[in-house]
N, C-alpha and C. Protein backbone atom coordinates (compact mmCIF):
# COMPACT_ATOMS: atom_id res chain seq x y z
N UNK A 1 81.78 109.99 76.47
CA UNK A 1 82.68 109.89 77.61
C UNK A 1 83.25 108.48 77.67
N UNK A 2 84.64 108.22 77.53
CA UNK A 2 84.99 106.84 77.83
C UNK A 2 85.36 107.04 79.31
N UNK A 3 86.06 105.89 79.97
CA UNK A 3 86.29 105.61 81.05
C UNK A 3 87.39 106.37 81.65
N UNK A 4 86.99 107.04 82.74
CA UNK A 4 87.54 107.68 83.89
C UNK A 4 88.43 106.91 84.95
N UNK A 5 89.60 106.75 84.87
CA UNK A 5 90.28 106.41 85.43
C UNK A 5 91.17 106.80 87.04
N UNK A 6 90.51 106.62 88.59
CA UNK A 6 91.51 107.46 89.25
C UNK A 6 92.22 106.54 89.89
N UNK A 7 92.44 107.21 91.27
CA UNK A 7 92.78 106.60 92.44
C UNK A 7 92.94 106.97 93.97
N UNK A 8 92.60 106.48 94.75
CA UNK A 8 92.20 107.21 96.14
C UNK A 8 92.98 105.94 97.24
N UNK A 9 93.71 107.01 98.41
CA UNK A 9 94.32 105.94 99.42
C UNK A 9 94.05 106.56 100.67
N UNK A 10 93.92 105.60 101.45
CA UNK A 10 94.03 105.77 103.17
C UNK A 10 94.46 104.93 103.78
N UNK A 11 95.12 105.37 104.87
CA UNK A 11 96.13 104.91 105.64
C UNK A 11 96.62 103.04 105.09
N UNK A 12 96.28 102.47 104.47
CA UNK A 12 97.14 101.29 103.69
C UNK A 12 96.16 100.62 102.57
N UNK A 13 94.98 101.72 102.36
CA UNK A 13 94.28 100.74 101.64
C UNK A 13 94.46 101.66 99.86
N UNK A 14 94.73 101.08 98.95
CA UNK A 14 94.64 101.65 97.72
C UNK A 14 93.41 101.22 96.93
N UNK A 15 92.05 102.35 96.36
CA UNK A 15 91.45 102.07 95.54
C UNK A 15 91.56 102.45 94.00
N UNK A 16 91.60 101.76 92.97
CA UNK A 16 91.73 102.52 91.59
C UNK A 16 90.00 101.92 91.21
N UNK A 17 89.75 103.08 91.00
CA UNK A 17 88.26 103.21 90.15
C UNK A 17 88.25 103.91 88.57
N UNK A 18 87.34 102.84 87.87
CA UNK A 18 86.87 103.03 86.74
C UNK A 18 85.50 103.46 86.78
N UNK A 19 85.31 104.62 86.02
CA UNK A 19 83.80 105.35 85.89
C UNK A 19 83.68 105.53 84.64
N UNK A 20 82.23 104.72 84.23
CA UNK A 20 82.34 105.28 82.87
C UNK A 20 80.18 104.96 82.92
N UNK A 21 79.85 105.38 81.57
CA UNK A 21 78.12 105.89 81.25
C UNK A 21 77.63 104.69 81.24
N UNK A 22 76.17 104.57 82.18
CA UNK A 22 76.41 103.42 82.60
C UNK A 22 75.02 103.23 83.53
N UNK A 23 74.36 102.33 84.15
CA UNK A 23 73.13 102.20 84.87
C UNK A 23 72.71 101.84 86.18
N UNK A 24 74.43 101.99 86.72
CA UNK A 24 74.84 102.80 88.45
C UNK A 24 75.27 101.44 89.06
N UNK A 25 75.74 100.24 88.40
CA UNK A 25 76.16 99.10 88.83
C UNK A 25 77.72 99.70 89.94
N UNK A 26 77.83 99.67 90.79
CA UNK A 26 79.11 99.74 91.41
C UNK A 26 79.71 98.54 91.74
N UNK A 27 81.08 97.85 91.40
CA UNK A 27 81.55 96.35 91.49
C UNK A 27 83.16 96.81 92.91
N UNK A 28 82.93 96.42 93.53
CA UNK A 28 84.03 96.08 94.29
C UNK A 28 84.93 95.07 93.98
N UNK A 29 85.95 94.87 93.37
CA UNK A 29 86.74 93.21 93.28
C UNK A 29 85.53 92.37 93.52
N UNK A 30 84.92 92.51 91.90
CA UNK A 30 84.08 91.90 91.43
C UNK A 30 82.70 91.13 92.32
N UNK A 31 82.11 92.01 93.26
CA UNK A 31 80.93 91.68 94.06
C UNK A 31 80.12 93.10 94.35
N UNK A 32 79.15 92.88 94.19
CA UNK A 32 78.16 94.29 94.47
C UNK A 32 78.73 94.94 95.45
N UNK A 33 78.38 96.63 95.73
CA UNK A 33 79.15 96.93 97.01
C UNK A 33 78.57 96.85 97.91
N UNK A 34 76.98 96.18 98.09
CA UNK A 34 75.99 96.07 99.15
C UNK A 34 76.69 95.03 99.53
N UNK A 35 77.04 93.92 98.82
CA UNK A 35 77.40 92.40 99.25
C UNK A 35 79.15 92.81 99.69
N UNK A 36 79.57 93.57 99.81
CA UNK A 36 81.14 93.86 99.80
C UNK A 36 81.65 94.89 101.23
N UNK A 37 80.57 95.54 101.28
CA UNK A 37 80.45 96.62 102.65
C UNK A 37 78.60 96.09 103.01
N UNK A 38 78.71 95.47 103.87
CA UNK A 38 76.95 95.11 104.59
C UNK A 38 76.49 96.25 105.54
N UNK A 39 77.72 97.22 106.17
CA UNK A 39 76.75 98.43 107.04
C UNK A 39 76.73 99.36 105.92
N UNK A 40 75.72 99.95 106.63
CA UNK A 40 75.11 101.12 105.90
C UNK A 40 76.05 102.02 106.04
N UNK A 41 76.58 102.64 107.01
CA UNK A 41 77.41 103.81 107.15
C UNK A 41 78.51 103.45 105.89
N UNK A 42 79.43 102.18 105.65
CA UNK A 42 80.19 102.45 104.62
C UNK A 42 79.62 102.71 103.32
N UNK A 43 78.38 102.00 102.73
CA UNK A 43 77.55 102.48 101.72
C UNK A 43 77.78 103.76 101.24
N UNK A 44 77.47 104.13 102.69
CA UNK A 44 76.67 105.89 102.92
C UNK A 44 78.19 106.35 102.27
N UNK A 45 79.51 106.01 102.84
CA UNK A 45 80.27 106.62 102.79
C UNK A 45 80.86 106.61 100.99
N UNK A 46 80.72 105.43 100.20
CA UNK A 46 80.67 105.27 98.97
C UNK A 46 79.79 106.21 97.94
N UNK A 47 78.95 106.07 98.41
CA UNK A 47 77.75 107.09 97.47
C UNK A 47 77.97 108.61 97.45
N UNK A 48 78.72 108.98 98.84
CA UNK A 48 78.75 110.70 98.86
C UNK A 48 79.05 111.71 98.24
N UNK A 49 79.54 110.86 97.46
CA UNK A 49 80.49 112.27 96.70
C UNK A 49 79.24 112.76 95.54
N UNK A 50 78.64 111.41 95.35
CA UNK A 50 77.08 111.68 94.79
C UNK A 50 75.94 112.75 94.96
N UNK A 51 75.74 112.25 96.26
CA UNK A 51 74.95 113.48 96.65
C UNK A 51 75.11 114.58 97.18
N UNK A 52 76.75 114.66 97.78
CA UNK A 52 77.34 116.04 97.53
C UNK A 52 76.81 117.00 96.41
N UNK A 53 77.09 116.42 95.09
CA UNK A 53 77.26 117.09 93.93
C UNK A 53 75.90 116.70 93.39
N UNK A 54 75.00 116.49 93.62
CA UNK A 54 73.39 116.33 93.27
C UNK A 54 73.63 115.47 91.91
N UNK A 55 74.92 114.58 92.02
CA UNK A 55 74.29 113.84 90.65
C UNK A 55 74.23 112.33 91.51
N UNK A 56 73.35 111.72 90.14
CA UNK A 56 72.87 110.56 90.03
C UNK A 56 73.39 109.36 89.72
N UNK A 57 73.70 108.51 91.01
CA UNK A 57 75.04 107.82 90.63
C UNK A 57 74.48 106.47 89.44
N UNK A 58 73.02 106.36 89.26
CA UNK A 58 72.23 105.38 88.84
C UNK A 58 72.81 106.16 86.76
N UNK A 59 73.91 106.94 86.91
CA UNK A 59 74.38 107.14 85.69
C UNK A 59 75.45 106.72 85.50
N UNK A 60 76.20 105.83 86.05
CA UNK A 60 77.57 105.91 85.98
C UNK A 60 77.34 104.21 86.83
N UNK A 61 78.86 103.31 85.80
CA UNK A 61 79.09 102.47 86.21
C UNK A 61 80.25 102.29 87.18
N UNK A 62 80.70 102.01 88.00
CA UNK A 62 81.68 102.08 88.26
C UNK A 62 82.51 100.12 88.90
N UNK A 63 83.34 100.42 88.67
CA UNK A 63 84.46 98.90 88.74
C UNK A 63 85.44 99.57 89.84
N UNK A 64 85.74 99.36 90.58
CA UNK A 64 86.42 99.16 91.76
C UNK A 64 87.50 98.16 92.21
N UNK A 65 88.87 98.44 92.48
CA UNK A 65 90.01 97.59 92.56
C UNK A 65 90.43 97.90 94.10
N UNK A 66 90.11 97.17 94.69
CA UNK A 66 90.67 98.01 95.96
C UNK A 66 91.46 96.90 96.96
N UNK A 67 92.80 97.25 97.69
CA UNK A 67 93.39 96.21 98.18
C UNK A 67 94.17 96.93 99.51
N UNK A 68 94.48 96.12 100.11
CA UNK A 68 95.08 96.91 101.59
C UNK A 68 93.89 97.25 102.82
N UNK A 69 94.48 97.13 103.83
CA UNK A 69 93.51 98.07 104.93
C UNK A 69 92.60 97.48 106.03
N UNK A 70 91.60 97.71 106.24
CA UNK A 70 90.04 97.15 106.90
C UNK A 70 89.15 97.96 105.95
N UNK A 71 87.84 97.85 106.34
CA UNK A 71 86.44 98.18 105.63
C UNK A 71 86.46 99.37 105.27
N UNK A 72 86.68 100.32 106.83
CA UNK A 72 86.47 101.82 106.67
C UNK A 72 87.46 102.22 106.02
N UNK A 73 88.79 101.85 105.90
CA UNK A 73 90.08 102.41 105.15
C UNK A 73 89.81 102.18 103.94
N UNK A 74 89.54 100.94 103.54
CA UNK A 74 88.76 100.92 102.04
C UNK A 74 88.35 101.87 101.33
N UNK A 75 86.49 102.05 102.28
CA UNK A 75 85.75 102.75 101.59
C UNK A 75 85.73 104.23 101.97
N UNK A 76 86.89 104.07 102.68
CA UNK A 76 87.40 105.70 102.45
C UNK A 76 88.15 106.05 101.21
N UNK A 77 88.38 105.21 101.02
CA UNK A 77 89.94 105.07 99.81
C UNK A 77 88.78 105.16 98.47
N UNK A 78 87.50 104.32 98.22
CA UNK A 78 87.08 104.46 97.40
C UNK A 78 86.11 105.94 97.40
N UNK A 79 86.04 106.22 97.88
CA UNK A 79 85.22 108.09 98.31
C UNK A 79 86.04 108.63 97.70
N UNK A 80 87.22 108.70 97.92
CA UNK A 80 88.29 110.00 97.39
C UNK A 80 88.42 109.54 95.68
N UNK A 81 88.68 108.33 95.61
CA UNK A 81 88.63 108.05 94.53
C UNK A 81 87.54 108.32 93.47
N UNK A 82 86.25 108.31 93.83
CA UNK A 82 85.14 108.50 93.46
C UNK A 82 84.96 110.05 92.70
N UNK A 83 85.27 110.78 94.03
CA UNK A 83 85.63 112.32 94.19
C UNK A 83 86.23 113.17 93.20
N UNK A 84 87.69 111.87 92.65
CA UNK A 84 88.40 112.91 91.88
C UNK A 84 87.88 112.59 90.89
N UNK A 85 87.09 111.48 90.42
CA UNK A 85 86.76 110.79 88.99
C UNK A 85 85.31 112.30 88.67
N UNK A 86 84.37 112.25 89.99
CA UNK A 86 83.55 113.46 89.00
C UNK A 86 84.24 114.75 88.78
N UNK A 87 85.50 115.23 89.62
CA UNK A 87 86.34 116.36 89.28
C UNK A 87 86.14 116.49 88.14
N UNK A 88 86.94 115.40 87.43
CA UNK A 88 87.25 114.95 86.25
C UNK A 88 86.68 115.36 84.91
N UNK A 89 84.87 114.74 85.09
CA UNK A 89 83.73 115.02 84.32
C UNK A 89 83.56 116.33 84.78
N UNK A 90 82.86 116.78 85.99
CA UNK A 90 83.14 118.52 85.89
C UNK A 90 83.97 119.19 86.74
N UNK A 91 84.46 120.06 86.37
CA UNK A 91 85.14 120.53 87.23
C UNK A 91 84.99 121.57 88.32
N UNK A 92 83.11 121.86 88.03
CA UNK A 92 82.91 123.05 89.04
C UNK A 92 82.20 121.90 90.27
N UNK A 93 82.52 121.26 90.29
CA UNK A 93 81.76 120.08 91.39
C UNK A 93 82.98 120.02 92.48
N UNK A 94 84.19 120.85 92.24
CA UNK A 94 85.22 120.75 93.33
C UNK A 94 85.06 121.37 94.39
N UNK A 95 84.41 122.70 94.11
CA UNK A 95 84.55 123.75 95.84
C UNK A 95 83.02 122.87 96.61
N UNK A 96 82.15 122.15 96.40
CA UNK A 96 81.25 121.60 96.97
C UNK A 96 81.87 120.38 97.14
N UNK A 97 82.97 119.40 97.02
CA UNK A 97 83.14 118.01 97.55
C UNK A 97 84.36 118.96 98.33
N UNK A 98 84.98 120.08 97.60
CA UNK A 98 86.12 120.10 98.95
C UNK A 98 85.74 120.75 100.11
N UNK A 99 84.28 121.56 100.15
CA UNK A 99 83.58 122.18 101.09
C UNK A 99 83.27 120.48 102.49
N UNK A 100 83.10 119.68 101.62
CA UNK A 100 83.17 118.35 102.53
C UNK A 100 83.50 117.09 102.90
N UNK A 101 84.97 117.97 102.47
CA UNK A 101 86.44 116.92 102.64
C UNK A 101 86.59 116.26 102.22
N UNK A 102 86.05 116.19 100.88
CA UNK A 102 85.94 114.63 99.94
C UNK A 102 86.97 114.61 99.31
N UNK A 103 87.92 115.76 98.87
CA UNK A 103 89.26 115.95 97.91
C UNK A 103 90.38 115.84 98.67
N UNK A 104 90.33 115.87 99.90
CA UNK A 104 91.58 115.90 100.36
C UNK A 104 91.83 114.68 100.94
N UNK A 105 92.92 114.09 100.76
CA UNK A 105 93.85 113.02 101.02
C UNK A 105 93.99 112.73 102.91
N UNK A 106 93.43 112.03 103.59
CA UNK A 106 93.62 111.75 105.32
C UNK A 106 95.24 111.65 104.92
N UNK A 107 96.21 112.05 105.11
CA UNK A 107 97.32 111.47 105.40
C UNK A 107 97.90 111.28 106.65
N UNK A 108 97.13 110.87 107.68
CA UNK A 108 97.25 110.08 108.79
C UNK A 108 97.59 108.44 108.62
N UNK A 109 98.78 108.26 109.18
CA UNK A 109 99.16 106.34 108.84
C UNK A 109 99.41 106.29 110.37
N UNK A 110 99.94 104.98 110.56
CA UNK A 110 100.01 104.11 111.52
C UNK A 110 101.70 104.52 111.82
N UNK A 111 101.61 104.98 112.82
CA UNK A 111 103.17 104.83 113.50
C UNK A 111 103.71 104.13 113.71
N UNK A 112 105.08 103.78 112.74
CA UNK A 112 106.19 102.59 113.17
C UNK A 112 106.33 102.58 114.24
N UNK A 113 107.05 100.61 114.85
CA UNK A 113 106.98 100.07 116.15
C UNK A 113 108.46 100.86 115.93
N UNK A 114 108.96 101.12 117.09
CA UNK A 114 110.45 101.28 117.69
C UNK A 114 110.80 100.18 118.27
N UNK A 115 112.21 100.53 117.79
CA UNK A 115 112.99 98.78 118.16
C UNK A 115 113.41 99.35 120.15
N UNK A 116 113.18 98.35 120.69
CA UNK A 116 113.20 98.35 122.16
C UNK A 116 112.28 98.60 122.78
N UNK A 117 110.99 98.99 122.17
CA UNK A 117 109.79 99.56 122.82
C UNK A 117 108.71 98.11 122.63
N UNK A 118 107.85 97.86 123.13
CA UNK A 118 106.91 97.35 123.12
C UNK A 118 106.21 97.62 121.92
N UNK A 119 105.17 98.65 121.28
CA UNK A 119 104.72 98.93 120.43
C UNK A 119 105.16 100.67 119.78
N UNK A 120 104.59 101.69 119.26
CA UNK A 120 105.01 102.81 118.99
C UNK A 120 105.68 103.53 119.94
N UNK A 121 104.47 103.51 120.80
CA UNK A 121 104.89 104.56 122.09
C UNK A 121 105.05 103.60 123.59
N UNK A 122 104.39 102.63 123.13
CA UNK A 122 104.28 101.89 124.88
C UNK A 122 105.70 101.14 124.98
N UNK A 123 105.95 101.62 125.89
CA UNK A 123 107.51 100.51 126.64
C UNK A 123 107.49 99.48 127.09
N UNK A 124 108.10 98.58 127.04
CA UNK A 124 108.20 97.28 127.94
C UNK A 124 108.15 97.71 129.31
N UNK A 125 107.73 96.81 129.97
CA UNK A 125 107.39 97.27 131.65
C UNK A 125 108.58 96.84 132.35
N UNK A 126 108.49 97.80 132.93
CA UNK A 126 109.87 98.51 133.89
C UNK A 126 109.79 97.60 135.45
N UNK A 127 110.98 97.15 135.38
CA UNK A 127 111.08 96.40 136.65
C UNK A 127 111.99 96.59 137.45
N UNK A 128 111.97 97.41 139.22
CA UNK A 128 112.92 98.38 139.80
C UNK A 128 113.73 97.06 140.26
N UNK A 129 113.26 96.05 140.67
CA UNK A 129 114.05 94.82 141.20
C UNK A 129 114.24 93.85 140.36
């Protein structure tokens, strides 16, 4: 198996991940992902697609490019990414990550400001006098 190449996005953050055979090192823009995400819940959210699919991520190296966003947009971005890379290696591992939303794309973004408005939806405050 050489290297697995994908890519995964949410709402502004883009991750491209490299997966390839390997002794489960995961690198974020080059720092462990313990030292890169410190709560557990994003961890949790990195590893899933793992134990979705009962494999062992302590097989697979993975390198991580990820830019745009905050934490959770990130390591959401790297989940999906993750996701499509074991597609990839098998392909019956799809109806169990899409059974838990791991394949599909959030395409929820941030609503442009409108010109005259305060922010998306909020107005400048209205003054009768």
């Amino acid at each position: 198996m050489e290297v697995i190449n994908t890519s995964g996005r949410r709402k502004t953050s883009i991750a491209r991940v490299y997966l390839k055979k390997g002794n489960g090192n995961i690198t974020v823009n080059d720092r462990d992902y313990k030292n890169y995400f410190p709560s557990g819940l994003l961890q949790f959210k990195i590893t899933q697609p793992f134990q979705v699919t009962n494999n062992n991520h302590a097989e697979y190296d993975i390198k991580v490019n990820v830019d745009g966003g905050g934490y959770n947009g990130q390591a959401e971005a790297i989940r999906l990414a993750i996701a499509k890379a074991l597609v990839e290696i098998n392909g019956e591992s799809k109806s169990a990550l899409r059974a838990h939303g791991l394949i599909t794309r959030d395409p929820r973004m941030v609503e442009r400001k409108k010109f005259g408005q305060k922010k998306a939806r909020k107005r400048f405050q209205f003054s009768k006098r």
